[in-house]
PDB file of N, CA and C in Angstrom:
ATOM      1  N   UNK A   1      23.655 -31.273   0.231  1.00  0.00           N
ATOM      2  CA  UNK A   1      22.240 -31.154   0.570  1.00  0.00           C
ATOM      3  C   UNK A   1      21.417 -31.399  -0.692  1.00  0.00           C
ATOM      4  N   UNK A   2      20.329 -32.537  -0.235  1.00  0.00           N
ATOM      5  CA  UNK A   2      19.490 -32.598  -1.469  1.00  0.00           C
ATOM      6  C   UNK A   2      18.272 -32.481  -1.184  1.00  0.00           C
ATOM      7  N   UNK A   3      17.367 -31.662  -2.249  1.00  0.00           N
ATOM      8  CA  UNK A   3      16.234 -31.677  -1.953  1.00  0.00           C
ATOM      9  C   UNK A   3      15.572 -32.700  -2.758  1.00  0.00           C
ATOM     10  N   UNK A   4      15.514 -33.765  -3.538  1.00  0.00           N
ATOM     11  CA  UNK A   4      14.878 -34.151  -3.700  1.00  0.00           C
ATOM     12  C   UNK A   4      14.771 -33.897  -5.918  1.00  0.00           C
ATOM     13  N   UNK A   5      14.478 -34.856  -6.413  1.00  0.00           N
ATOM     14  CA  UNK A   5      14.381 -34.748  -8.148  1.00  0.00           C
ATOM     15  C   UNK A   5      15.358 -33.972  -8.491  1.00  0.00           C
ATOM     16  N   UNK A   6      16.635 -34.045  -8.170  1.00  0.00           N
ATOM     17  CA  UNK A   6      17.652 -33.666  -8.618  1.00  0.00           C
ATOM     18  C   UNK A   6      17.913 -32.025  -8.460  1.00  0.00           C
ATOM     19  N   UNK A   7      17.444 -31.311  -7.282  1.00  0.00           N
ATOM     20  CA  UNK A   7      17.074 -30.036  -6.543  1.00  0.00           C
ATOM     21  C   UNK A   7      18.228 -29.829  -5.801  1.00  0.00           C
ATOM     22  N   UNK A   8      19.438 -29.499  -5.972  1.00  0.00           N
ATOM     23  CA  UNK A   8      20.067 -28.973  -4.790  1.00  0.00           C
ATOM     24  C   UNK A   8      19.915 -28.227  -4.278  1.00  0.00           C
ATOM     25  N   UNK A   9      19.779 -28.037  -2.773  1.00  0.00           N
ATOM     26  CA  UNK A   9      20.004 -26.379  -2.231  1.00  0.00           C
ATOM     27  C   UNK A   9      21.176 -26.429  -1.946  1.00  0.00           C
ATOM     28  N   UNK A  10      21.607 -25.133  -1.516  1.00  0.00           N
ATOM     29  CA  UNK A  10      22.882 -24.460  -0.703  1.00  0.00           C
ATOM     30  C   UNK A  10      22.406 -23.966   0.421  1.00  0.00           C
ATOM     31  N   UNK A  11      23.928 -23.811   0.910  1.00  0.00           N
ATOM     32  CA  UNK A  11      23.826 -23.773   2.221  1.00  0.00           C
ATOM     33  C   UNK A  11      23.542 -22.171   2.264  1.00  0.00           C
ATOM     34  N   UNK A  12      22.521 -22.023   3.770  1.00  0.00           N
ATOM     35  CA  UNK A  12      22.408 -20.905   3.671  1.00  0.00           C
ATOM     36  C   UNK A  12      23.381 -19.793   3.592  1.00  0.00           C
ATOM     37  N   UNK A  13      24.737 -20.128   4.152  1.00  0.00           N
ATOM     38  CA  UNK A  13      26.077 -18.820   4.287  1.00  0.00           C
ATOM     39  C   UNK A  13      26.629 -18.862   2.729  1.00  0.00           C
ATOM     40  N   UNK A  14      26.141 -19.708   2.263  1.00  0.00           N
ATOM     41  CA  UNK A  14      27.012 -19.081   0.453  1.00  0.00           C
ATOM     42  C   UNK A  14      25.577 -18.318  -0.260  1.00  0.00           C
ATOM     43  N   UNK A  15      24.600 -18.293  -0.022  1.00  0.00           N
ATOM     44  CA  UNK A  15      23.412 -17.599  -0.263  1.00  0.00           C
ATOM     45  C   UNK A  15      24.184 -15.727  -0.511  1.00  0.00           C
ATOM     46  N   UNK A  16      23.598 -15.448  -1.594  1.00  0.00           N
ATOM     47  CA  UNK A  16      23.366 -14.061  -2.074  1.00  0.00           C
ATOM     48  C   UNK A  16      22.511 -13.302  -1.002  1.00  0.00           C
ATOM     49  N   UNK A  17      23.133 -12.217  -0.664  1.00  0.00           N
ATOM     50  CA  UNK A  17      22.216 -11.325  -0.074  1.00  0.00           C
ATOM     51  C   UNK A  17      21.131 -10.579  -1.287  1.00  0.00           C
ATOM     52  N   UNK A  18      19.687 -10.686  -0.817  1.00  0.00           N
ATOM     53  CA  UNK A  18      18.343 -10.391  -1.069  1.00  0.00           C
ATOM     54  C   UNK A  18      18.430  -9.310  -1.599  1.00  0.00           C
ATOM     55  N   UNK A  19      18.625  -8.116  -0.766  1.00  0.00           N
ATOM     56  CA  UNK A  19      18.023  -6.604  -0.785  1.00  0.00           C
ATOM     57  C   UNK A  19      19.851  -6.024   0.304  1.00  0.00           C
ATOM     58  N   UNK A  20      19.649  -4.921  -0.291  1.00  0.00           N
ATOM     59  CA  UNK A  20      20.474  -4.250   1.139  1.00  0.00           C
ATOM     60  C   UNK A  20      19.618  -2.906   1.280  1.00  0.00           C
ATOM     61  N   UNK A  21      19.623  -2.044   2.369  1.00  0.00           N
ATOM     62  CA  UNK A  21      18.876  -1.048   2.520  1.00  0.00           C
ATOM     63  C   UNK A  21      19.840   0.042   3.119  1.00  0.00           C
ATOM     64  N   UNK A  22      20.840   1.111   2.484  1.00  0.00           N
ATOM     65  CA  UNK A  22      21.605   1.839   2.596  1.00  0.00           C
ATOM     66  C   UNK A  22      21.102   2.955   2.864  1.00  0.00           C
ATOM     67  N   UNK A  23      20.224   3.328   2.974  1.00  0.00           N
ATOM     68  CA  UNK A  23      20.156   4.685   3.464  1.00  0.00           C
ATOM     69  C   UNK A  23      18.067   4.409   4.318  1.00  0.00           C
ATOM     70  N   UNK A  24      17.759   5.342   5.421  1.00  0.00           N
ATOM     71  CA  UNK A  24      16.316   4.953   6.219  1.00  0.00           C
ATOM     72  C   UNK A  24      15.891   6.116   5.486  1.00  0.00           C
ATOM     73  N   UNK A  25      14.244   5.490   5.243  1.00  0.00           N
ATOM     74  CA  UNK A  25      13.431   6.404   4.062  1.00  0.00           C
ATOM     75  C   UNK A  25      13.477   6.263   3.289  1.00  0.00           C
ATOM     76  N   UNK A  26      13.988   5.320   2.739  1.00  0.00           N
ATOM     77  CA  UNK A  26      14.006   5.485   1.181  1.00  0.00           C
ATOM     78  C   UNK A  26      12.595   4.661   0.401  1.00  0.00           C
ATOM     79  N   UNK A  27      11.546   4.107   1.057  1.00  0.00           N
ATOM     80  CA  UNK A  27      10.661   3.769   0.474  1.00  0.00           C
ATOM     81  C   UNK A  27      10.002   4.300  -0.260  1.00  0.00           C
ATOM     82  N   UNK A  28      10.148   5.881  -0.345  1.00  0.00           N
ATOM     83  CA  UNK A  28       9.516   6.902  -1.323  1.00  0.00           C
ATOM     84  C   UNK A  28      10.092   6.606  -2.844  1.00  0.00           C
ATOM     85  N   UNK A  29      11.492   5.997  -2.817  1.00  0.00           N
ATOM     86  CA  UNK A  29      11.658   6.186  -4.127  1.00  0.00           C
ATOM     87  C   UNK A  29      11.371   4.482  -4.966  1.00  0.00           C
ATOM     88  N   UNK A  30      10.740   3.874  -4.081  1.00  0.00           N
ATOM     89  CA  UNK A  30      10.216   2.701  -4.366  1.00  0.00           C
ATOM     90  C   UNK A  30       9.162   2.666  -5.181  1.00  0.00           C
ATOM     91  N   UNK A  31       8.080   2.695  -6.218  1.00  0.00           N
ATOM     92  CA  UNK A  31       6.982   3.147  -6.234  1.00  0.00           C
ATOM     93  C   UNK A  31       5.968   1.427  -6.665  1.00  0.00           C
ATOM     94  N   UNK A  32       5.499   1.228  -5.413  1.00  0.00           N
ATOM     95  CA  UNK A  32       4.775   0.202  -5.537  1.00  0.00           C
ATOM     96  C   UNK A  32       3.374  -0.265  -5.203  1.00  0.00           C
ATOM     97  N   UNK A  33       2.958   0.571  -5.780  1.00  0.00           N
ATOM     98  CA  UNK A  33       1.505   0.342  -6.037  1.00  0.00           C
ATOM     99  C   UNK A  33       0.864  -0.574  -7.398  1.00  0.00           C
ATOM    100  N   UNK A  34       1.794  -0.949  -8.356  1.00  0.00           N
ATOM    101  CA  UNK A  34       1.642  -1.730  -9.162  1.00  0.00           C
ATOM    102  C   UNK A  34       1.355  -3.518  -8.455  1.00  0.00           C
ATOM    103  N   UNK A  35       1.101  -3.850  -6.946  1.00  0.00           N
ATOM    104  CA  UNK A  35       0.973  -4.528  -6.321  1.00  0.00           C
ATOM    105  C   UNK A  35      -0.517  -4.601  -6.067  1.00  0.00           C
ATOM    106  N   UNK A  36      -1.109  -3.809  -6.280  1.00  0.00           N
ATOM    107  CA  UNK A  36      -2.200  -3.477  -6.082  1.00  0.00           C
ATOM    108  C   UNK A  36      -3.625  -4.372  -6.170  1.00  0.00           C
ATOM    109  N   UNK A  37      -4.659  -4.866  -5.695  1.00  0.00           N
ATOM    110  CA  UNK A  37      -4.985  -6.084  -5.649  1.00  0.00           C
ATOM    111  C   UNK A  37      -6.204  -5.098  -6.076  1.00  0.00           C
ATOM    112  N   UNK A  38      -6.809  -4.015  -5.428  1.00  0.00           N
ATOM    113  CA  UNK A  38      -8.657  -3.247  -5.495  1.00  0.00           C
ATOM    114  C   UNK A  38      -7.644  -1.828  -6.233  1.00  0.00           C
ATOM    115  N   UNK A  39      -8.354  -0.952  -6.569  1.00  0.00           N
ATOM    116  CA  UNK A  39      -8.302   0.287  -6.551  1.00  0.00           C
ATOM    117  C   UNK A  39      -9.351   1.026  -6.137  1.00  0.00           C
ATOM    118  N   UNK A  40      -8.977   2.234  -4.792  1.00  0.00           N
ATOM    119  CA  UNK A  40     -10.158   2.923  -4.325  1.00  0.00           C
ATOM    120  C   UNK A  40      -9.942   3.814  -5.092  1.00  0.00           C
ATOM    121  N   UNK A  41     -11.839   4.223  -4.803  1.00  0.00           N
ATOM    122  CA  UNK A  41     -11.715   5.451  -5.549  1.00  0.00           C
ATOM    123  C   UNK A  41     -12.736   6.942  -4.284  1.00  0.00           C
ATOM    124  N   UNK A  42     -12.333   8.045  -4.450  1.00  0.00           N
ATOM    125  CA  UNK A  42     -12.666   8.708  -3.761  1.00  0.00           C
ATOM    126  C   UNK A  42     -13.792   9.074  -3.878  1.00  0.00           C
ATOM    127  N   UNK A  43     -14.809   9.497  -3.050  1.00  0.00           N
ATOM    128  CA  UNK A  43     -16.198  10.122  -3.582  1.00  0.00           C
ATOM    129  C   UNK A  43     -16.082  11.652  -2.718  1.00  0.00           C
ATOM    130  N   UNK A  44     -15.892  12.523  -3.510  1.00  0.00           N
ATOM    131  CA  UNK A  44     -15.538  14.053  -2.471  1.00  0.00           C
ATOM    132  C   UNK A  44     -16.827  14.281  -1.546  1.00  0.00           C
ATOM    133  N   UNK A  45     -17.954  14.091  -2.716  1.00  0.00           N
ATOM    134  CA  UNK A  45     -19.435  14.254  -2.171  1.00  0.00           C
ATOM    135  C   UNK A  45     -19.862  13.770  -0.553  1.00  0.00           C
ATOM    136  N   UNK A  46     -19.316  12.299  -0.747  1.00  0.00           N
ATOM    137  CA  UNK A  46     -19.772  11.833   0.505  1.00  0.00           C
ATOM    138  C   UNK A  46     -18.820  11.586   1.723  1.00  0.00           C
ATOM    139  N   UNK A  47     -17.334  12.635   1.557  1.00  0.00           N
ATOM    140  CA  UNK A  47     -16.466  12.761   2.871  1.00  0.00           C
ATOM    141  C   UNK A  47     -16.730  13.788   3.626  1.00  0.00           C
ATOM    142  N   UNK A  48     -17.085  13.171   4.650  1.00  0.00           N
ATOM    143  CA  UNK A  48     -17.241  14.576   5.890  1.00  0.00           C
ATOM    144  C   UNK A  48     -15.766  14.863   6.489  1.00  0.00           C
ATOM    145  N   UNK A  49     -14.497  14.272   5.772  1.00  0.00           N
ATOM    146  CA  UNK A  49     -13.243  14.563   6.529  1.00  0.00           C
ATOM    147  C   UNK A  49     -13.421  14.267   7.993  1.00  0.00           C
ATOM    148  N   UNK A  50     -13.890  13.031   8.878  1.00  0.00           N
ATOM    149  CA  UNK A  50     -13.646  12.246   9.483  1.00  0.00           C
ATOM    150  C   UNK A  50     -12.211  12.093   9.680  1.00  0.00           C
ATOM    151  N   UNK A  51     -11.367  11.481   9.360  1.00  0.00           N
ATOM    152  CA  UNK A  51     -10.380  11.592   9.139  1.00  0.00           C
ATOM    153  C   UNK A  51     -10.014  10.175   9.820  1.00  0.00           C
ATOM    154  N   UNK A  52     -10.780   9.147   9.683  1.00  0.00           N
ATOM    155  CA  UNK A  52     -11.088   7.418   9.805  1.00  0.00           C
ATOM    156  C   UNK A  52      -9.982   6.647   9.122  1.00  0.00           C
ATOM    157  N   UNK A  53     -10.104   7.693   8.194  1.00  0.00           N
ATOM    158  CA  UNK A  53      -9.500   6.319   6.769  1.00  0.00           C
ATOM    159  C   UNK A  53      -7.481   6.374   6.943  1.00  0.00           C
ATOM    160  N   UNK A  54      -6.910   7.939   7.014  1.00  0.00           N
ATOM    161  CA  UNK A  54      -5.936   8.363   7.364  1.00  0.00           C
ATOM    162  C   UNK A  54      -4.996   7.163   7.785  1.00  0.00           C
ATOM    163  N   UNK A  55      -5.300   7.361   9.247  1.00  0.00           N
ATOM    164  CA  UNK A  55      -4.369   6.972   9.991  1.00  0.00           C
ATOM    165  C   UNK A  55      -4.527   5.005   9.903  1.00  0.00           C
ATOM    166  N   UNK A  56      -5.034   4.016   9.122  1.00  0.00           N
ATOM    167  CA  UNK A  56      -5.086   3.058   8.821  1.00  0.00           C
ATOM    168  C   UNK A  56      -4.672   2.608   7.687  1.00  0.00           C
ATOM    169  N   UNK A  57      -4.461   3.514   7.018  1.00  0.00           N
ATOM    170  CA  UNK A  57      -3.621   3.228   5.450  1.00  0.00           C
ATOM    171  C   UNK A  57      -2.347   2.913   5.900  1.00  0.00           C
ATOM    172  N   UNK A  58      -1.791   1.327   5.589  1.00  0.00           N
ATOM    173  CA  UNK A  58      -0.498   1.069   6.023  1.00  0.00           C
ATOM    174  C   UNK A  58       0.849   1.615   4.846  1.00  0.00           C
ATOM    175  N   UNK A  59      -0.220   2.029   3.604  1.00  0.00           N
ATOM    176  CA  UNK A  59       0.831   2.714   3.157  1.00  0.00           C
ATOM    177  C   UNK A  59       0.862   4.110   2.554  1.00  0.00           C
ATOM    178  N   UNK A  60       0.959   4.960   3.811  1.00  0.00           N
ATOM    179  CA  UNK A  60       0.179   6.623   3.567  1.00  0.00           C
ATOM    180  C   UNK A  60      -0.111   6.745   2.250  1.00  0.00           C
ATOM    181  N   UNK A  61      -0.969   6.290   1.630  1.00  0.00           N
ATOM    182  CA  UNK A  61      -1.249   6.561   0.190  1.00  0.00           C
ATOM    183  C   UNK A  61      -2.562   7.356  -0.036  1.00  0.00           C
ATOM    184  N   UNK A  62      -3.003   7.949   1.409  1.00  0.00           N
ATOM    185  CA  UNK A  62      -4.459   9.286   1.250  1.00  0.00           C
ATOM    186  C   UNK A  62      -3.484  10.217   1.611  1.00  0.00           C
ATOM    187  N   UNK A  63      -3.996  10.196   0.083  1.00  0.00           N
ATOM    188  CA  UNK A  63      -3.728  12.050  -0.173  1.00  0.00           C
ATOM    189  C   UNK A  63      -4.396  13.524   1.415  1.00  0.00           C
ATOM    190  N   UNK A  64      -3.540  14.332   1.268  1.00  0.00           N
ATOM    191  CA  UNK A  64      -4.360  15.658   2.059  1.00  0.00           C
ATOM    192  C   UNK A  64      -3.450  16.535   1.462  1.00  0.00           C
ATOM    193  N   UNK A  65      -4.120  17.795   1.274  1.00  0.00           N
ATOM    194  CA  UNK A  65      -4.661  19.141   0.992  1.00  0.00           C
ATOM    195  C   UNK A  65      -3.496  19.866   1.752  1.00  0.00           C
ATOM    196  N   UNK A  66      -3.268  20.861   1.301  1.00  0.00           N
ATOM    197  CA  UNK A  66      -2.615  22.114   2.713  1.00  0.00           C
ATOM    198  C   UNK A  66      -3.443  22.559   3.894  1.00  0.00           C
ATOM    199  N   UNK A  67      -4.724  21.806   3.970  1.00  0.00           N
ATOM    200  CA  UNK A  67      -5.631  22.023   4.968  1.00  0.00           C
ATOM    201  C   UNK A  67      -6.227  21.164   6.128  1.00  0.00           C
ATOM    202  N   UNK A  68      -5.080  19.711   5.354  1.00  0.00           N
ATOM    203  CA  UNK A  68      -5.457  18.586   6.345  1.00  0.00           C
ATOM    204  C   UNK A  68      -6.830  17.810   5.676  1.00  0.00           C
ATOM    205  N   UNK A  69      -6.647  18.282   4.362  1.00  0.00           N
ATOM    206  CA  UNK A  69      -8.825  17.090   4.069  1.00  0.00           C
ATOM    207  C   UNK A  69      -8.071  16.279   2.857  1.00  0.00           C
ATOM    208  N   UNK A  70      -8.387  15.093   3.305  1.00  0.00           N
ATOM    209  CA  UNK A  70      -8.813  14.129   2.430  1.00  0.00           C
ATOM    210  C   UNK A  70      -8.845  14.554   0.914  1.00  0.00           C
ATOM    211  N   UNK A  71      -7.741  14.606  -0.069  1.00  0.00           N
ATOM    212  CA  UNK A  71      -8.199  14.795  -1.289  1.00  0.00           C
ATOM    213  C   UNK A  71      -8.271  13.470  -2.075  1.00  0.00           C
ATOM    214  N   UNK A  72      -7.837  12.352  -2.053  1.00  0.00           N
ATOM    215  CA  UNK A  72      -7.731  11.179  -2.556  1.00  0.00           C
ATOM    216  C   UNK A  72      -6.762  10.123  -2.595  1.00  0.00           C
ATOM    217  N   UNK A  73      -5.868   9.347  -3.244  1.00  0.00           N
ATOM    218  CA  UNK A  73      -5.060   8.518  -2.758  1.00  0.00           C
ATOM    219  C   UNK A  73      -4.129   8.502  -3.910  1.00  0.00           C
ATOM    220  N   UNK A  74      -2.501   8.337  -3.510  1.00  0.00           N
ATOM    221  CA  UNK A  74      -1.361   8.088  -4.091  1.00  0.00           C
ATOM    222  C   UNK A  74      -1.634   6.633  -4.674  1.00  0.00           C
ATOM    223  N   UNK A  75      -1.700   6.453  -5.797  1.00  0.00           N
ATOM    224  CA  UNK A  75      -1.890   4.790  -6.571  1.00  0.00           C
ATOM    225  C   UNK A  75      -0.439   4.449  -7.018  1.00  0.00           C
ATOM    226  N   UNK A  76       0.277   5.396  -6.745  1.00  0.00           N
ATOM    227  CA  UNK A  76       1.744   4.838  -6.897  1.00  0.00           C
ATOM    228  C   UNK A  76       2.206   3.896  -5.731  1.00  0.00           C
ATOM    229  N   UNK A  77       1.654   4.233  -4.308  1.00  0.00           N
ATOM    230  CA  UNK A  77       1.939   3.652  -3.059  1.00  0.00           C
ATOM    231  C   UNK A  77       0.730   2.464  -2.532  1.00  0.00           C
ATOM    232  N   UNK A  78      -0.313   2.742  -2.972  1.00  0.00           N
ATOM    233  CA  UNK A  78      -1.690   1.928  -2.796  1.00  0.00           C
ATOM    234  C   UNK A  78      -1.755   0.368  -2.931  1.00  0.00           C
ATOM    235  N   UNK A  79      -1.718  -0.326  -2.155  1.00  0.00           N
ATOM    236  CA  UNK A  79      -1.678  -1.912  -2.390  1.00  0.00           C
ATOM    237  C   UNK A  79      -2.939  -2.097  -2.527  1.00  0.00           C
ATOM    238  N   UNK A  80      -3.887  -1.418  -2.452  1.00  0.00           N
ATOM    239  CA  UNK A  80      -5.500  -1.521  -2.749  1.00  0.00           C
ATOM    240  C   UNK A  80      -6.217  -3.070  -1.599  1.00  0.00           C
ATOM    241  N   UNK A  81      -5.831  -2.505  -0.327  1.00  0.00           N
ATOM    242  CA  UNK A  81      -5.908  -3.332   0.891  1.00  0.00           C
ATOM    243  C   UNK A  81      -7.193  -2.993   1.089  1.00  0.00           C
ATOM    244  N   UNK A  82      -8.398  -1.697   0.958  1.00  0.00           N
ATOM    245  CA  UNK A  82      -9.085  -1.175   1.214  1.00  0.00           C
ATOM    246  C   UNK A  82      -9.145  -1.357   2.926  1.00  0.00           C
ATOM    247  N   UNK A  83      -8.577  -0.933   3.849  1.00  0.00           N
ATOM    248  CA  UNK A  83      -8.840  -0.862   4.761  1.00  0.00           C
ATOM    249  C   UNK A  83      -9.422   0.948   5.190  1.00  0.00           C
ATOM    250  N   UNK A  84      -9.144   1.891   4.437  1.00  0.00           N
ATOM    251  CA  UNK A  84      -9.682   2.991   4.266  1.00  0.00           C
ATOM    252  C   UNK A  84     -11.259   2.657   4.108  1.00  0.00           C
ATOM    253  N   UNK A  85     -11.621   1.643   3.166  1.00  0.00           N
ATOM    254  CA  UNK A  85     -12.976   1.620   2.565  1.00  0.00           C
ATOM    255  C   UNK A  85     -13.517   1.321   3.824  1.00  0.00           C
ATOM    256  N   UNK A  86     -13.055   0.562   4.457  1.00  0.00           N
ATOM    257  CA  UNK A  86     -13.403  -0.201   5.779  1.00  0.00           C
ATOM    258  C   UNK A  86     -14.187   0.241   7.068  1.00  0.00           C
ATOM    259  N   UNK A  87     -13.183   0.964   7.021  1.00  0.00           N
ATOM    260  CA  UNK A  87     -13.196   2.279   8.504  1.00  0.00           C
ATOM    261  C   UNK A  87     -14.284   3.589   7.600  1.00  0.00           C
ATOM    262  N   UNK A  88     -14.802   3.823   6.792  1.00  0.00           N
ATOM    263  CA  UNK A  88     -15.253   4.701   5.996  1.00  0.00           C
ATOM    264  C   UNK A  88     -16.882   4.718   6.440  1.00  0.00           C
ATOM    265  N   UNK A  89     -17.498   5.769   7.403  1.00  0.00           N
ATOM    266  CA  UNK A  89     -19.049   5.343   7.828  1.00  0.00           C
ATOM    267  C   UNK A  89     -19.890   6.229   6.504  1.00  0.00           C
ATOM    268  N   UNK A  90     -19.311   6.967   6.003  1.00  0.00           N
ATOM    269  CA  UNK A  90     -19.751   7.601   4.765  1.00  0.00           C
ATOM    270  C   UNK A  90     -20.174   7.267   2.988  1.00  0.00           C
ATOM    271  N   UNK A  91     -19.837   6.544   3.030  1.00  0.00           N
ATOM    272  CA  UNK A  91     -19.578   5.759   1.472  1.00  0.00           C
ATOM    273  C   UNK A  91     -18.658   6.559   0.782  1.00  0.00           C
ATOM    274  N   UNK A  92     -17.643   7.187   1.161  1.00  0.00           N
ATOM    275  CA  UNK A  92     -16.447   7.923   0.823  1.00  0.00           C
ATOM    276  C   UNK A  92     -15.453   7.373  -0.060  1.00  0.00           C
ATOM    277  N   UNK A  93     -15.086   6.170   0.170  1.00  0.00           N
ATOM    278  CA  UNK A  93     -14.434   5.721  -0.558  1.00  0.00           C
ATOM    279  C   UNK A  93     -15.105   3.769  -1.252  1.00  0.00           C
ATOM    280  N   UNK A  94     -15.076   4.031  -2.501  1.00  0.00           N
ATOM    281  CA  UNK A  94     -15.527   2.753  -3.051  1.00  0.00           C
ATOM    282  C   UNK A  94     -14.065   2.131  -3.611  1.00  0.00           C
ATOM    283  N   UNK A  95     -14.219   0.887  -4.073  1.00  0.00           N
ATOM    284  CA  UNK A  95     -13.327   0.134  -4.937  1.00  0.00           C
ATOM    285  C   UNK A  95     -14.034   0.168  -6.332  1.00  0.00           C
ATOM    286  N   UNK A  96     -12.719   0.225  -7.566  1.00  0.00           N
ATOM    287  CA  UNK A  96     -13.155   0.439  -8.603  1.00  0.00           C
ATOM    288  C   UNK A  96     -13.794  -0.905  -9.434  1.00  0.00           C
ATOM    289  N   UNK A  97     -14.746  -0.486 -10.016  1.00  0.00           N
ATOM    290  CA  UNK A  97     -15.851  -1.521 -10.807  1.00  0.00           C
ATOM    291  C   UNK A  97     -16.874  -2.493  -9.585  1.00  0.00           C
ATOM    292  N   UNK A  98     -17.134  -1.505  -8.337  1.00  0.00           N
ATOM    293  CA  UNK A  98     -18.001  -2.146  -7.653  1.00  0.00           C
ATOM    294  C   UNK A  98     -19.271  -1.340  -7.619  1.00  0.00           C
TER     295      UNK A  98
END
């Protein structure tokens, strides 16, 4: 198989396996928020604990309290998608240097 300027590929069955994933859950010990494109930042002042932003973070990275409120966000897990900012009718959460 040639690809072309002296490029071979291989075939896909002699291909290296990628990733293996040995044990479910283990994304916690992943820490990838260094992916991160925005960084939010919390404003305590202006959360009424709505609780909007929560359940749209694709990567639970809002923080809560022993009381269930909104304390701010894991930046270890944060891809800085702002979809929290999004859903936010409060000005609760900004992106940093905006």
């Amino acid at each position: 198989m040639n690809a072309g300027k002296g490029v071979k590929l291989q075939p896909w069955k002699e291909m290296s396996h990628g990733t293996h994933v040995f044990e479910p859950g283990n994304a916690v010990n992943f820490k990838t928020g260094d992916w991160r494109s925005e960084i939010p930042i919390f404003v305590k002042e202006n959360c009424k604990q709505c609780m909007l932003c929560f359940p749209v973070c694709p990567d639970s990275a809002i923080v809560l309290n022993d009381k269930g409120e909104v304390t701010g966000f894991d930046l270890d897990f944060c891809k800085g998608c702002l979809c929290c900012m999004a859903v936010c009718n409060f000005k609760a959460i900004e992106k940093e240097g905006a």
